[in-house]
PDB file of N, CA and C in Angstrom:
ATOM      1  N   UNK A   1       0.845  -1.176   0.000  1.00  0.00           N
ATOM      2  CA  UNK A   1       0.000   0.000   0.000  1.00  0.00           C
ATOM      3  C   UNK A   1       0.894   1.244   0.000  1.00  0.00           C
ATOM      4  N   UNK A   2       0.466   2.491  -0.845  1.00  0.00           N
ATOM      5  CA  UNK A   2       1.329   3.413  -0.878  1.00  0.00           C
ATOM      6  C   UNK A   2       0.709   4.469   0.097  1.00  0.00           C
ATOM      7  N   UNK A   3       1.520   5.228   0.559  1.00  0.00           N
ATOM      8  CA  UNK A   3       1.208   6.586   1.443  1.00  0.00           C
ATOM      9  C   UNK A   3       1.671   7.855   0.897  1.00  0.00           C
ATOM     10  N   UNK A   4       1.173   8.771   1.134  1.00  0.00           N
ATOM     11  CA  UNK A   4       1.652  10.168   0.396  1.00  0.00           C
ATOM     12  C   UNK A   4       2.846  10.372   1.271  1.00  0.00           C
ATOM     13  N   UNK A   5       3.923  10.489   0.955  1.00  0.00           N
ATOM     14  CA  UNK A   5       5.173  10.843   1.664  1.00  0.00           C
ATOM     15  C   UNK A   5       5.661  12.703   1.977  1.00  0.00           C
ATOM     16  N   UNK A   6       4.758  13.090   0.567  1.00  0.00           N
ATOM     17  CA  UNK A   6       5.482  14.868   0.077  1.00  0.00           C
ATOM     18  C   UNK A   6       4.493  14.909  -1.102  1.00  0.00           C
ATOM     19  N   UNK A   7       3.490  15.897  -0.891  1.00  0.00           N
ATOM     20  CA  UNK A   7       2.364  16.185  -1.338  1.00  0.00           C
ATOM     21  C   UNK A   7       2.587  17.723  -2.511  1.00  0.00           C
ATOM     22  N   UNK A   8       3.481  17.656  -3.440  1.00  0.00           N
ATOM     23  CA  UNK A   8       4.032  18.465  -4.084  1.00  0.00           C
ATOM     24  C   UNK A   8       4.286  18.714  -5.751  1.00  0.00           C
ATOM     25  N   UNK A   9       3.720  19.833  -6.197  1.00  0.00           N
ATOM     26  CA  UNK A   9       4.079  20.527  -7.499  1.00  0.00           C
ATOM     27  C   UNK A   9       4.661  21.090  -7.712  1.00  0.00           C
ATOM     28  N   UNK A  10       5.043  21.630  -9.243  1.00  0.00           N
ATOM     29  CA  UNK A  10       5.821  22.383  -9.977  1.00  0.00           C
ATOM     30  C   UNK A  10       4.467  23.465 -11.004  1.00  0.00           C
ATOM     31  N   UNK A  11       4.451  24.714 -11.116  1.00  0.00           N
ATOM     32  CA  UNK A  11       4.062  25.198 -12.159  1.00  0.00           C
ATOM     33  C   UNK A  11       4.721  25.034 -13.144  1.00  0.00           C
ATOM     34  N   UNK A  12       4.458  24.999 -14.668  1.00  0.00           N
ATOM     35  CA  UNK A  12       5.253  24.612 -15.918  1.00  0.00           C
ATOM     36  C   UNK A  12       5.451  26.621 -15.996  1.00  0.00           C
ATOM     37  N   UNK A  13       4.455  26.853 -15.924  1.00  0.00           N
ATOM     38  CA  UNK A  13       4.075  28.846 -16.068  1.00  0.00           C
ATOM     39  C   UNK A  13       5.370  29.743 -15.398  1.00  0.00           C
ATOM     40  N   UNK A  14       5.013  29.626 -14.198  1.00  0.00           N
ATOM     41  CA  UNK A  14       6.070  30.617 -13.360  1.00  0.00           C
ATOM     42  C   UNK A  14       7.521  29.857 -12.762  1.00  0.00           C
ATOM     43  N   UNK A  15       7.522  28.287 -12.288  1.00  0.00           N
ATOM     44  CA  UNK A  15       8.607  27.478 -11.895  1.00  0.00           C
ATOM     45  C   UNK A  15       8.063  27.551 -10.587  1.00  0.00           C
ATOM     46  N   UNK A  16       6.775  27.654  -9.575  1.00  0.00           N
ATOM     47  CA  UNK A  16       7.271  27.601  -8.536  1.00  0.00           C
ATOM     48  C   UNK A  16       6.936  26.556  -8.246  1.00  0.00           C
ATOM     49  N   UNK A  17       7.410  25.933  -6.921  1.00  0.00           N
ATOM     50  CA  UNK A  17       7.302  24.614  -6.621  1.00  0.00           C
ATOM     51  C   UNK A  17       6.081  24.883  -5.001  1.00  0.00           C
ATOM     52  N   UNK A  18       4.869  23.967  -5.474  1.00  0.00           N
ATOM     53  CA  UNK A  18       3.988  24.319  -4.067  1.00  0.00           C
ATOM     54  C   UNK A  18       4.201  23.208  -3.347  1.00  0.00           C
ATOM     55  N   UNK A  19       4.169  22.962  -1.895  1.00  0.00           N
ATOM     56  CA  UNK A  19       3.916  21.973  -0.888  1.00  0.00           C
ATOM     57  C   UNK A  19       2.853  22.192   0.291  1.00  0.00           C
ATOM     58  N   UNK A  20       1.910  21.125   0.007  1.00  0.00           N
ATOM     59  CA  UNK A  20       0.629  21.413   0.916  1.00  0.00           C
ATOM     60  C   UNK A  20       1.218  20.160   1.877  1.00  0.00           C
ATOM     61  N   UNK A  21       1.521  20.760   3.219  1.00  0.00           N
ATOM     62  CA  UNK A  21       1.984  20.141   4.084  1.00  0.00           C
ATOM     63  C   UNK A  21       0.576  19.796   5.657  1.00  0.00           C
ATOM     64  N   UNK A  22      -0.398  20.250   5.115  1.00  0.00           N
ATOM     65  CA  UNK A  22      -1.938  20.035   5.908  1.00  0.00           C
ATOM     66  C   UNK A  22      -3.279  19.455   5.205  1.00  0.00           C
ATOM     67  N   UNK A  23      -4.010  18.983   6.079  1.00  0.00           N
ATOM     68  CA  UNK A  23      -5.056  18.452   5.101  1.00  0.00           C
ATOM     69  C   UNK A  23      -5.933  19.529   4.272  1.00  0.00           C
ATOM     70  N   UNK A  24      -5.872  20.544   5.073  1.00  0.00           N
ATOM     71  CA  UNK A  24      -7.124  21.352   4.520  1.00  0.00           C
ATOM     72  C   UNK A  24      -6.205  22.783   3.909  1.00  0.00           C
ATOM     73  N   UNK A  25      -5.155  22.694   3.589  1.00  0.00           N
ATOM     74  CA  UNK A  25      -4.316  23.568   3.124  1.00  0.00           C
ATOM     75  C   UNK A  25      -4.229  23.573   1.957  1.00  0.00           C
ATOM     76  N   UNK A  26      -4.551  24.818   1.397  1.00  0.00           N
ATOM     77  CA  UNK A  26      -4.381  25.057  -0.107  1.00  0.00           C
ATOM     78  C   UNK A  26      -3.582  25.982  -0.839  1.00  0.00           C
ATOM     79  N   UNK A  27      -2.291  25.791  -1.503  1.00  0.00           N
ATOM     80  CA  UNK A  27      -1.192  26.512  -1.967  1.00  0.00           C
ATOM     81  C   UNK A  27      -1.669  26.542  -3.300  1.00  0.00           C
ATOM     82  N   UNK A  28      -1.343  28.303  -3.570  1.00  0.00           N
ATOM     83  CA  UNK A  28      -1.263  28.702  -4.589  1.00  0.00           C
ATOM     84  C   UNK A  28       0.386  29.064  -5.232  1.00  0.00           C
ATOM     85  N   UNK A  29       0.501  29.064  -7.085  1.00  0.00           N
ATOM     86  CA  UNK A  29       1.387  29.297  -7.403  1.00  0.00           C
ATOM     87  C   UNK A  29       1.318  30.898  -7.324  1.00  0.00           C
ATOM     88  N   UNK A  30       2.145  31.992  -7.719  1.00  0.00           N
ATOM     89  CA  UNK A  30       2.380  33.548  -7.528  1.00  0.00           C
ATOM     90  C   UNK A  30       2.041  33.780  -8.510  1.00  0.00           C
ATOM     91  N   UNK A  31       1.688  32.512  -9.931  1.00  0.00           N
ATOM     92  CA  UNK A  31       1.035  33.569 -11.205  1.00  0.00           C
ATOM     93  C   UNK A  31      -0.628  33.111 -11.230  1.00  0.00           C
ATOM     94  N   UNK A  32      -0.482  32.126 -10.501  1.00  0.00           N
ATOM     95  CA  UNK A  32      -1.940  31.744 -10.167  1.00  0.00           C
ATOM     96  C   UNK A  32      -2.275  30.698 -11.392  1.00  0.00           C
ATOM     97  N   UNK A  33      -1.524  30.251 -11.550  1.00  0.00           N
ATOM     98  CA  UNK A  33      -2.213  29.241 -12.619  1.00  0.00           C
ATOM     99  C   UNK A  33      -2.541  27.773 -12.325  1.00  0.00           C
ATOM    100  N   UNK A  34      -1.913  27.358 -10.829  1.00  0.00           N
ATOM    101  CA  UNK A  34      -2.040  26.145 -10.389  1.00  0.00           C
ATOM    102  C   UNK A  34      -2.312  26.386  -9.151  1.00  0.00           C
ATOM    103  N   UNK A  35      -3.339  25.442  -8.008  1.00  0.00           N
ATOM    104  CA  UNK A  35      -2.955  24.900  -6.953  1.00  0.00           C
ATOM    105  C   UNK A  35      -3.176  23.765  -6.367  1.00  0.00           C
ATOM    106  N   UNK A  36      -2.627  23.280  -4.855  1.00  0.00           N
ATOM    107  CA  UNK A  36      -3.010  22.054  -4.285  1.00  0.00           C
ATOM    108  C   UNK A  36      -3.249  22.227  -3.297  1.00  0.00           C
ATOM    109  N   UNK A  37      -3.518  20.780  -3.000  1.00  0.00           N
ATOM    110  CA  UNK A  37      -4.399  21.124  -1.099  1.00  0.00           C
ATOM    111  C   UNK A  37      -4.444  19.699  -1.023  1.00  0.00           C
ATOM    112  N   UNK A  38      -4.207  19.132   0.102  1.00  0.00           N
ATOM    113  CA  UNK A  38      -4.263  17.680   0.865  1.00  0.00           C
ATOM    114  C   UNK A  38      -3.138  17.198   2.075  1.00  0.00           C
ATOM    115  N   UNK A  39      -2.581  17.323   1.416  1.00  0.00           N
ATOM    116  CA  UNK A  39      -1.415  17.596   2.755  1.00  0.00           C
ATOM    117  C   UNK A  39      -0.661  15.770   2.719  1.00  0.00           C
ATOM    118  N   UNK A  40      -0.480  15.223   3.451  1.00  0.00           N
ATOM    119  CA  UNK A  40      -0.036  13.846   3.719  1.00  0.00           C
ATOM    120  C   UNK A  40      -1.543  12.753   3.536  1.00  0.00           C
ATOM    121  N   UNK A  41      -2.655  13.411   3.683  1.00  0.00           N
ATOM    122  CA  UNK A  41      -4.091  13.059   3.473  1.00  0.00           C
ATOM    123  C   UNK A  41      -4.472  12.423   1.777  1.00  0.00           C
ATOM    124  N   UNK A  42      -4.689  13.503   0.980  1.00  0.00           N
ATOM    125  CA  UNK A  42      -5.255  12.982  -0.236  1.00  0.00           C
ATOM    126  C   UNK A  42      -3.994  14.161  -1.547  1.00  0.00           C
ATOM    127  N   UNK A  43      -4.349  14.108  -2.615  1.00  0.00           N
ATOM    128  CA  UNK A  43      -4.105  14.648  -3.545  1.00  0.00           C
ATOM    129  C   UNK A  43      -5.046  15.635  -4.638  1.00  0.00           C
ATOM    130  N   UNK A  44      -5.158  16.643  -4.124  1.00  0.00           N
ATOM    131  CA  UNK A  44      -6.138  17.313  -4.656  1.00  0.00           C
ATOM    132  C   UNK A  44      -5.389  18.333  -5.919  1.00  0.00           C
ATOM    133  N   UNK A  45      -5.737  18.852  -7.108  1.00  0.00           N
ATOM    134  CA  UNK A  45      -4.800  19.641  -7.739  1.00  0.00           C
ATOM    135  C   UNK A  45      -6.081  20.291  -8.764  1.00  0.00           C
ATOM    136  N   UNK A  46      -5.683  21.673  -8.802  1.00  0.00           N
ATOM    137  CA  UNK A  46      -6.359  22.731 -10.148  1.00  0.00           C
ATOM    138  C   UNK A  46      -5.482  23.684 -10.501  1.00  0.00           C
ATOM    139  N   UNK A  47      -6.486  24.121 -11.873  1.00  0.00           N
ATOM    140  CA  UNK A  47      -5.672  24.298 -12.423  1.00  0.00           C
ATOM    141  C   UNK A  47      -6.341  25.554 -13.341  1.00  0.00           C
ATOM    142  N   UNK A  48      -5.811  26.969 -13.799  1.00  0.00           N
ATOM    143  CA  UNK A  48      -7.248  27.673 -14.757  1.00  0.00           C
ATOM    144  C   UNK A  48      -6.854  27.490 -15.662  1.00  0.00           C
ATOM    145  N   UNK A  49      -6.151  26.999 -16.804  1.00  0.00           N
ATOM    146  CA  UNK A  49      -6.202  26.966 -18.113  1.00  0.00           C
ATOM    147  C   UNK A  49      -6.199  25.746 -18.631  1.00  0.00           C
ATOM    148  N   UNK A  50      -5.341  25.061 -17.923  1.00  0.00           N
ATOM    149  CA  UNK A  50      -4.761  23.617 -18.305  1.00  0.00           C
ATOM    150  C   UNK A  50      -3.794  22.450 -17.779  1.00  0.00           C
ATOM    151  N   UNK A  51      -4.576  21.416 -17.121  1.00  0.00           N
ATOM    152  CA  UNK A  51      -3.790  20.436 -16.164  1.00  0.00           C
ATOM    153  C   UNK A  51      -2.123  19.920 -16.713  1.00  0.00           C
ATOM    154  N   UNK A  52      -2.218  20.742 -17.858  1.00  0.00           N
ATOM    155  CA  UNK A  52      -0.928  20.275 -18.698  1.00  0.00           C
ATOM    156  C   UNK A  52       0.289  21.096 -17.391  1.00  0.00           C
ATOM    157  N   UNK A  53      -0.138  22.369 -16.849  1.00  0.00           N
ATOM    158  CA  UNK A  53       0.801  23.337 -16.575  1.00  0.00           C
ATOM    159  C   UNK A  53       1.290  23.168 -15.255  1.00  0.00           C
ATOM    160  N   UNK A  54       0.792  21.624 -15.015  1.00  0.00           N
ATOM    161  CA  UNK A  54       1.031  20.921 -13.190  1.00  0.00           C
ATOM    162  C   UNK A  54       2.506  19.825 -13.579  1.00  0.00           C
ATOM    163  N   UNK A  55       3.477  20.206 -13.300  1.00  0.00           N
ATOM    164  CA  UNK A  55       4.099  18.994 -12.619  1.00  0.00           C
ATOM    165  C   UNK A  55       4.053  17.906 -11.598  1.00  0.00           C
ATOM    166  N   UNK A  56       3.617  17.164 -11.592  1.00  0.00           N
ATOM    167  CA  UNK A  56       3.393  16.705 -10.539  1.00  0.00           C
ATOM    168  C   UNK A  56       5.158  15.545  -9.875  1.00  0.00           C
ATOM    169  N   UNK A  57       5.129  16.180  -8.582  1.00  0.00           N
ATOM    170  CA  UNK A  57       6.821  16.302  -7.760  1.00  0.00           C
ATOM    171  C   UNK A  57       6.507  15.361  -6.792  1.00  0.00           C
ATOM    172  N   UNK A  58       5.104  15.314  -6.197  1.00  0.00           N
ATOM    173  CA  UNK A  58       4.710  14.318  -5.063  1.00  0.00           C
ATOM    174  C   UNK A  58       5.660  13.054  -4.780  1.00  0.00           C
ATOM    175  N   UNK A  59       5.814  12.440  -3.715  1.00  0.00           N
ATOM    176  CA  UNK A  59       6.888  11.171  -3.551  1.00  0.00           C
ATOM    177  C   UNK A  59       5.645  10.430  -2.518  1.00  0.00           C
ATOM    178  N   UNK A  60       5.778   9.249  -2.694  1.00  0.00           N
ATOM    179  CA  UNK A  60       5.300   8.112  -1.658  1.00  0.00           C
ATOM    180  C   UNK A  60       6.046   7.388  -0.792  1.00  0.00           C
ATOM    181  N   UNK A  61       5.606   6.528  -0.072  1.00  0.00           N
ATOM    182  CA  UNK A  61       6.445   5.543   0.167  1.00  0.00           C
ATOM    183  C   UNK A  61       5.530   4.080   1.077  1.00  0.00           C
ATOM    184  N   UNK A  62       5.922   2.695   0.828  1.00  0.00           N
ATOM    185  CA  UNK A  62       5.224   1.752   0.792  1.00  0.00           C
ATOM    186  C   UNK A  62       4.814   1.361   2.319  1.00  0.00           C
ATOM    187  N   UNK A  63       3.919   1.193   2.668  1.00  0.00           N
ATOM    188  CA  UNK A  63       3.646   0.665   4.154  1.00  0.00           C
ATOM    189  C   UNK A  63       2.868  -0.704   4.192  1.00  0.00           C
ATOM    190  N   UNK A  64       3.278  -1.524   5.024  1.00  0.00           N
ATOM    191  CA  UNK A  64       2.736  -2.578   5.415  1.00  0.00           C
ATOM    192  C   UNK A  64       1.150  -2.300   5.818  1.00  0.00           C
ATOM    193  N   UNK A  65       0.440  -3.191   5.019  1.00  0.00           N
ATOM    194  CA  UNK A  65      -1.555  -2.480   5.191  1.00  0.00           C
ATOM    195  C   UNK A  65      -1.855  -3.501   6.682  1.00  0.00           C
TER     196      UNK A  65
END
């Protein structure tokens, strides 16, 4: 079973890199074209023009279920 380890993007737009480090936390990029929110919880991601402009940086790691 995998676990969210680092809950993290890249904008393709501006370069910044977001980390939603809470469940109910939602990071925006500075040109506003991406954000996330979930924290170690889930993977949530938007986007206003186009899901193309998300890197997705996130890491897991495996736990015994």
């Amino acid at each position: 079973m995998k676990k969210i380890k680092v809950n993290r993007a890249q904008c393709k737009k501006c370069g910044d890199i977001l980390e939603s480090k809470k469940r109910i936390q939602t990071v925006k990029c500075s040109c506003g074209s991406i954000w996330i929110e979930g924290g170690n919880y889930y993977l949530k991601r938007g986007y206003k023009e186009s899901k193309d402009d998300i890197i997705e940086l996130s890491e897991y790691e495996e736990i015994d279920a």
